[in-house]
N, C-alpha and C. Protein backbone atom coordinates (compact mmCIF):
# COMPACT_ATOMS: atom_id res chain seq x y z
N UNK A 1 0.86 -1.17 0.00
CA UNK A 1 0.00 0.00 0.00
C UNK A 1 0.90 1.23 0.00
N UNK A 2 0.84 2.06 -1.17
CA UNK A 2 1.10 3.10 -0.98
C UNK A 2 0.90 4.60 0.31
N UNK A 3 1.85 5.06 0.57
CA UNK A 3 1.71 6.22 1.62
C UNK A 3 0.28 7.01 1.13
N UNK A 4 0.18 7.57 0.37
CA UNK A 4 -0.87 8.57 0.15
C UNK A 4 -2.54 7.34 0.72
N UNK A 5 -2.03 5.86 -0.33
CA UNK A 5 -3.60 5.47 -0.28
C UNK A 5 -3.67 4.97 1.39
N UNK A 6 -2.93 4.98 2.31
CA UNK A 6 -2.64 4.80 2.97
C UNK A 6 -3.76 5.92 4.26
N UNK A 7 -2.78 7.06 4.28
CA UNK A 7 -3.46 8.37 4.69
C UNK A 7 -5.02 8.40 4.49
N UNK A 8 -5.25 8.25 3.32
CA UNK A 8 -7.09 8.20 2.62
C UNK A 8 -7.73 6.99 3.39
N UNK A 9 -7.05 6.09 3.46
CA UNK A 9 -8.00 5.02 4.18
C UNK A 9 -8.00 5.28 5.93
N UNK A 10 -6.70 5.87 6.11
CA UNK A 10 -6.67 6.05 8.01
C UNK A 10 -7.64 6.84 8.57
N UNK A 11 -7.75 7.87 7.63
CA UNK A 11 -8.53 9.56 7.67
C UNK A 11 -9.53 9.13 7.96
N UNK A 12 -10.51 8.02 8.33
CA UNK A 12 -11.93 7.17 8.52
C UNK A 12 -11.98 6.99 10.37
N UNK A 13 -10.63 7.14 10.65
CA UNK A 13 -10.59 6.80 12.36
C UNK A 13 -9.01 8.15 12.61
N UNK A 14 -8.83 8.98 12.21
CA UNK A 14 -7.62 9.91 12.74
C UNK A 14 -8.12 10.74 11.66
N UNK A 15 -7.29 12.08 12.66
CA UNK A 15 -7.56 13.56 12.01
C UNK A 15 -5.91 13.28 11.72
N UNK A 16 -5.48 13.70 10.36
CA UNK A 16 -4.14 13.59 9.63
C UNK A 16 -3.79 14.70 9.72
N UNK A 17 -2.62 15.08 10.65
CA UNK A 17 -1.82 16.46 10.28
C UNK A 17 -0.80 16.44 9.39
N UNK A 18 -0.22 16.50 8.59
CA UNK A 18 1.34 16.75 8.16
C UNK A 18 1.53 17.64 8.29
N UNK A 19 3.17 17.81 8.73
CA UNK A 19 4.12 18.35 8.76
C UNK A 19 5.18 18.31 7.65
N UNK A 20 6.42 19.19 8.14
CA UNK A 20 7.69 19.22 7.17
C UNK A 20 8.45 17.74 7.28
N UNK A 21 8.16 17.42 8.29
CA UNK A 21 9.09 15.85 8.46
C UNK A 21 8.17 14.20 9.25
N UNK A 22 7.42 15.01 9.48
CA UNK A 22 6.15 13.85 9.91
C UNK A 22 4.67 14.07 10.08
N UNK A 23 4.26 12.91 10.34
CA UNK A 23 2.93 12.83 9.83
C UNK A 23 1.74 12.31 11.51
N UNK A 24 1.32 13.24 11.92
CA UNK A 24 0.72 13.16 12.89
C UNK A 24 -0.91 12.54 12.90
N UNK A 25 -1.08 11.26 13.47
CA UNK A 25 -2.33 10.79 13.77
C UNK A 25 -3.01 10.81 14.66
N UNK A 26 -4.39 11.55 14.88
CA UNK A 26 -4.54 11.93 15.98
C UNK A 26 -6.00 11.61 16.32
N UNK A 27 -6.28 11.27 17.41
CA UNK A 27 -7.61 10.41 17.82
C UNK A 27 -7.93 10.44 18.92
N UNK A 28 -8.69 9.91 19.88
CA UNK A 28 -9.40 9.98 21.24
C UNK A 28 -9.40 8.58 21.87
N UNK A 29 -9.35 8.00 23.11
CA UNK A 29 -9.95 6.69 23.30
C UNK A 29 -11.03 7.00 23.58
N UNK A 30 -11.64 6.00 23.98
CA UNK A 30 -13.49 6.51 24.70
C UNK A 30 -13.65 6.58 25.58
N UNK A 31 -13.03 7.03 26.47
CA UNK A 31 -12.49 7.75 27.42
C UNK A 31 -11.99 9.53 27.64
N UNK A 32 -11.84 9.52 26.62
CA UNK A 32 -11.20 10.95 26.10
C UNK A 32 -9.66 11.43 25.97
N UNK A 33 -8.85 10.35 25.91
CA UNK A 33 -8.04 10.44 26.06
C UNK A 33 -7.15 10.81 24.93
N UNK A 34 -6.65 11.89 24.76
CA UNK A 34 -5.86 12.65 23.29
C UNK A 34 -4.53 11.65 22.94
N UNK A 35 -4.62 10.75 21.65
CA UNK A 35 -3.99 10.18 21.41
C UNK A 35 -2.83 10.53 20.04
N UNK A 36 -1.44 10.34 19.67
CA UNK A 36 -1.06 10.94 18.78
C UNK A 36 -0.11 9.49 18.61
N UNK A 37 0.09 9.44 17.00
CA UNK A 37 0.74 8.70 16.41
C UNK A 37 1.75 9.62 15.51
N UNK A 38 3.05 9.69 15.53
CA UNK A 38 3.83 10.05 15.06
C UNK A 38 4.37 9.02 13.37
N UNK A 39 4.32 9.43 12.04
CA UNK A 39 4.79 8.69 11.01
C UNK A 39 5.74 9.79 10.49
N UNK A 40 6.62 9.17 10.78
CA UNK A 40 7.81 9.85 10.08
C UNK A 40 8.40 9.45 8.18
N UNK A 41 8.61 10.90 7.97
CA UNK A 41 8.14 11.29 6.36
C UNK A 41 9.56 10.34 5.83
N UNK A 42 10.31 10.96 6.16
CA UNK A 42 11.85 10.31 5.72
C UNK A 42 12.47 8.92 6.33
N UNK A 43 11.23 7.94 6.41
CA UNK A 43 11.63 6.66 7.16
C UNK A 43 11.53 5.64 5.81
N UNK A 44 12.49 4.91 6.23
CA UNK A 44 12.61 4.04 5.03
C UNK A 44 11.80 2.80 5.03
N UNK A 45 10.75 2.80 6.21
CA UNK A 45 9.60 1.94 6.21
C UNK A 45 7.84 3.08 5.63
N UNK A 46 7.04 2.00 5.26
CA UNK A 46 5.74 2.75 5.04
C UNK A 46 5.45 2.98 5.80
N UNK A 47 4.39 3.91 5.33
CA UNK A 47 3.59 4.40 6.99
C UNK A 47 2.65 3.63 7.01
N UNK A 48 2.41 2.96 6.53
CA UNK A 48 1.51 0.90 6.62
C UNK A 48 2.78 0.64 7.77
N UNK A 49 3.36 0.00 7.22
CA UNK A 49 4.82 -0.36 8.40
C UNK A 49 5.36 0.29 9.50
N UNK A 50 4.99 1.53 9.66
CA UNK A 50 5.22 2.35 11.01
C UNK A 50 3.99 2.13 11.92
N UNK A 51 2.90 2.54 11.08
CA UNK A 51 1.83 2.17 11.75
C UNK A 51 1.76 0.72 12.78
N UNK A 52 1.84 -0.31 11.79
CA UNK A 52 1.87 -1.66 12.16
C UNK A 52 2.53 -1.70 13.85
N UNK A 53 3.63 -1.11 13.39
CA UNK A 53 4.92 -1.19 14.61
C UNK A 53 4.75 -0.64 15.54
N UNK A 54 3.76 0.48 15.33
CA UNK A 54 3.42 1.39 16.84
C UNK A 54 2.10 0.33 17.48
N UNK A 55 1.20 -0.53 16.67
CA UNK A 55 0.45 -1.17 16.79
C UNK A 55 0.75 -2.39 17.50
N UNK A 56 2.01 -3.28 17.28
CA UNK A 56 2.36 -4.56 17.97
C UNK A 56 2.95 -4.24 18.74
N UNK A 57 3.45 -2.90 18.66
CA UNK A 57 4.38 -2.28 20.09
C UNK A 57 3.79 -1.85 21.44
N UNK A 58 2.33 -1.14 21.23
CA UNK A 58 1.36 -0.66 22.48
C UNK A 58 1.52 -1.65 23.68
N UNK A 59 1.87 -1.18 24.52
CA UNK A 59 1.22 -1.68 25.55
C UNK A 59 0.76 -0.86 26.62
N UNK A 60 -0.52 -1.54 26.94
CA UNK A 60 -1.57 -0.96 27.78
C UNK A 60 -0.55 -0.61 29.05
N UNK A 61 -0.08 -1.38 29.93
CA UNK A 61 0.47 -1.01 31.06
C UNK A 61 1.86 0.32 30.76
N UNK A 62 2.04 0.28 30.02
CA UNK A 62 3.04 1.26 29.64
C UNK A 62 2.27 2.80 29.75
N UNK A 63 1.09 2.57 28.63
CA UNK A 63 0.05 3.66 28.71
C UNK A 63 0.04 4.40 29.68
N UNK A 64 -0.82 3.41 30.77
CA UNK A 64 -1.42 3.73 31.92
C UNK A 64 -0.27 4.45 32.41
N UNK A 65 1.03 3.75 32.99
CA UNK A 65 1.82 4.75 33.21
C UNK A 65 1.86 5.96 33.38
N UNK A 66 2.60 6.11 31.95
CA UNK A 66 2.73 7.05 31.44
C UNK A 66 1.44 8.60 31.70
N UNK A 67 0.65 8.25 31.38
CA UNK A 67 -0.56 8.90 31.77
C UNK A 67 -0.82 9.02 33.09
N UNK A 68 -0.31 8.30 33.74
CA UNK A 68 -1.11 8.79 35.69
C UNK A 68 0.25 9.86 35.89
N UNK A 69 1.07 9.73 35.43
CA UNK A 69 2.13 10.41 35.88
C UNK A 69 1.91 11.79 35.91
N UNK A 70 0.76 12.03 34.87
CA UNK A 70 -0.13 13.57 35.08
C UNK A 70 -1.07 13.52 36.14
N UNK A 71 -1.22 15.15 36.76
CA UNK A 71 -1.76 15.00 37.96
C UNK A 71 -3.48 14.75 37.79
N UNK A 72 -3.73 15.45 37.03
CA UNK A 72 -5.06 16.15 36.27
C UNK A 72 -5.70 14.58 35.56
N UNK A 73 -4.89 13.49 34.84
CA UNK A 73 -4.99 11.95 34.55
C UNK A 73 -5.25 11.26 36.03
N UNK A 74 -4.66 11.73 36.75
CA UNK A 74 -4.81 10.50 38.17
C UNK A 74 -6.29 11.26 38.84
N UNK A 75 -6.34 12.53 38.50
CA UNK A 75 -7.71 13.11 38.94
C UNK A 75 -9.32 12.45 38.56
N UNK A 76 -8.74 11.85 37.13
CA UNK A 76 -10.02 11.59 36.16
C UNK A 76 -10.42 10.26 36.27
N UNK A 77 -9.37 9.16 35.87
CA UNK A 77 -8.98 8.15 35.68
C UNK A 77 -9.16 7.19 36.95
N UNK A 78 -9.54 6.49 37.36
CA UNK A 78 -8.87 5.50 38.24
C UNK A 78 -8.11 4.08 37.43
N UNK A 79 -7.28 3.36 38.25
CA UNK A 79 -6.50 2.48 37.60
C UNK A 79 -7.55 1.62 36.70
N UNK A 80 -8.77 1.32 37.24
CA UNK A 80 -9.81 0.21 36.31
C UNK A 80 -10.25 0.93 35.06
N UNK A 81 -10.18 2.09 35.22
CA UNK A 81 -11.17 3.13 33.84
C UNK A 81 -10.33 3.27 32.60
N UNK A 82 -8.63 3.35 33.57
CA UNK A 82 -7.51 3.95 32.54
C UNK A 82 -7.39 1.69 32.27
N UNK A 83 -7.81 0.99 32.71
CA UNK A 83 -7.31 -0.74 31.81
C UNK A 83 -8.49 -1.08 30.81
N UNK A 84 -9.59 -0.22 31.40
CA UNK A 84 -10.90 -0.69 30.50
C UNK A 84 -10.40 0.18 29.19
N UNK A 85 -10.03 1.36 29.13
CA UNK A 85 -10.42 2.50 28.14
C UNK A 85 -8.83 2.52 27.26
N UNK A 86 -7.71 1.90 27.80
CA UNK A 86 -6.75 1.84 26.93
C UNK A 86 -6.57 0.35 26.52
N UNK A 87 -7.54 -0.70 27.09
CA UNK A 87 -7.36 -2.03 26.07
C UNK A 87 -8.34 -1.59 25.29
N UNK A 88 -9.57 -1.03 25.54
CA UNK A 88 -10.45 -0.21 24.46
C UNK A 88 -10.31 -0.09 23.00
N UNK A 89 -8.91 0.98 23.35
CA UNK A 89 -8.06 1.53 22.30
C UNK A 89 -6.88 0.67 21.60
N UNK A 90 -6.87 -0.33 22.26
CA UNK A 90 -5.77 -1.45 21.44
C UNK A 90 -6.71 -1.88 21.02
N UNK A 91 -7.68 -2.55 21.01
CA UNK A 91 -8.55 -3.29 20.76
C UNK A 91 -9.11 -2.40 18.92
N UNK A 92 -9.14 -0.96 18.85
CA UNK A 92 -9.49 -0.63 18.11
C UNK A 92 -8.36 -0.25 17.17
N UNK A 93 -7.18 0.00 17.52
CA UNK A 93 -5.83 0.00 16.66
C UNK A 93 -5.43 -1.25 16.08
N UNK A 94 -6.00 -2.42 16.83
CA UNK A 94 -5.96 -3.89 16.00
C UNK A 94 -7.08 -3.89 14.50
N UNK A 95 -7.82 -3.52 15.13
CA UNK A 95 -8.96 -3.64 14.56
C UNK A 95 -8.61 -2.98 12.81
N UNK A 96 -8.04 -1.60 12.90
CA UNK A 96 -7.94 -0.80 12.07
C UNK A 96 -6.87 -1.33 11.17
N UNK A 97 -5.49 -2.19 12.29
CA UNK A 97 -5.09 -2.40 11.40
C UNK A 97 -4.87 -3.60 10.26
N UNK A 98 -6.02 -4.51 11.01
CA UNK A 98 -6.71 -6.04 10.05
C UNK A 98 -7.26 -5.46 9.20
N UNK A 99 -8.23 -4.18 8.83
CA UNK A 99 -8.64 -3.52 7.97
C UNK A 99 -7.72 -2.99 7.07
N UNK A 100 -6.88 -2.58 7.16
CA UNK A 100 -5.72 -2.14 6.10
C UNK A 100 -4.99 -2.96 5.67
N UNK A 101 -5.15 -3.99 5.95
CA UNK A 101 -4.03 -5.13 5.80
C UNK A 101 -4.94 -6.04 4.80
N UNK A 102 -6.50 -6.21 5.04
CA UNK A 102 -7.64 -6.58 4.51
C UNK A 102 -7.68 -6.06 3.46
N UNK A 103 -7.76 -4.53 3.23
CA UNK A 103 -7.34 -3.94 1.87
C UNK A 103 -5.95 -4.37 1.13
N UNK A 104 -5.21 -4.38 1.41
CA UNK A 104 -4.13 -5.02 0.62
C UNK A 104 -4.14 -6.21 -0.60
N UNK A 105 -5.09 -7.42 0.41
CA UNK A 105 -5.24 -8.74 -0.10
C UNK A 105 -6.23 -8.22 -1.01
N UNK A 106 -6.98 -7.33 -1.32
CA UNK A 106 -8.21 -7.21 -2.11
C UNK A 106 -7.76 -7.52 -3.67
């Protein structure tokens, strides 16, 4: 899959920013949680293949982390809301990306 047809099919679940050197994906869990995917322009993988990699790479406990470490996150969140609402969001980054991968084989 080409980069561009790539972008056109993501744009269905992320607001696409580009930039001068990367390519910002940006989305919510259902939770509300402001999510950003970084695809970098000058990588010698696709952004099918970056994607993928930020995708088998997630992990939920990392997330959570990361996120309580804000004060205003530990305010909102409790530990069960932030495991329900970021496997949520793996659950739907899998999802998206059997769909693109689904397009491929077409």
């Amino acid at each position: 899959m080409d980069n561009e047809k790539f972008l056109e099919l993501i744009d269905t679940n992320f607001g696409v920013h580009k930039h001068n050197d990367c390519v910002d994906l940006e989305t919510w869990t259902t939770g509300g949680v402001n999510m950003h995917i970084t695809i970098h322009i000058d990588s010698e993988q696709t952004y099918l293949e970056q994607f993928k990699e930020y995708v088998l790479d997630f992990e939920v406990d990392e997330q959570i982390d990361l996120h309580r470490e804000g004060e205003a996150y530990k305010n909102t969140f409790t530990i069960r809301q932030s495991l329900k609402d970021f496997e949520s969001y793996e659950e739907l980054l899998q999802s998206i990306l059997s769909r693109l991968e689904e397009h491929i084989n077409q």
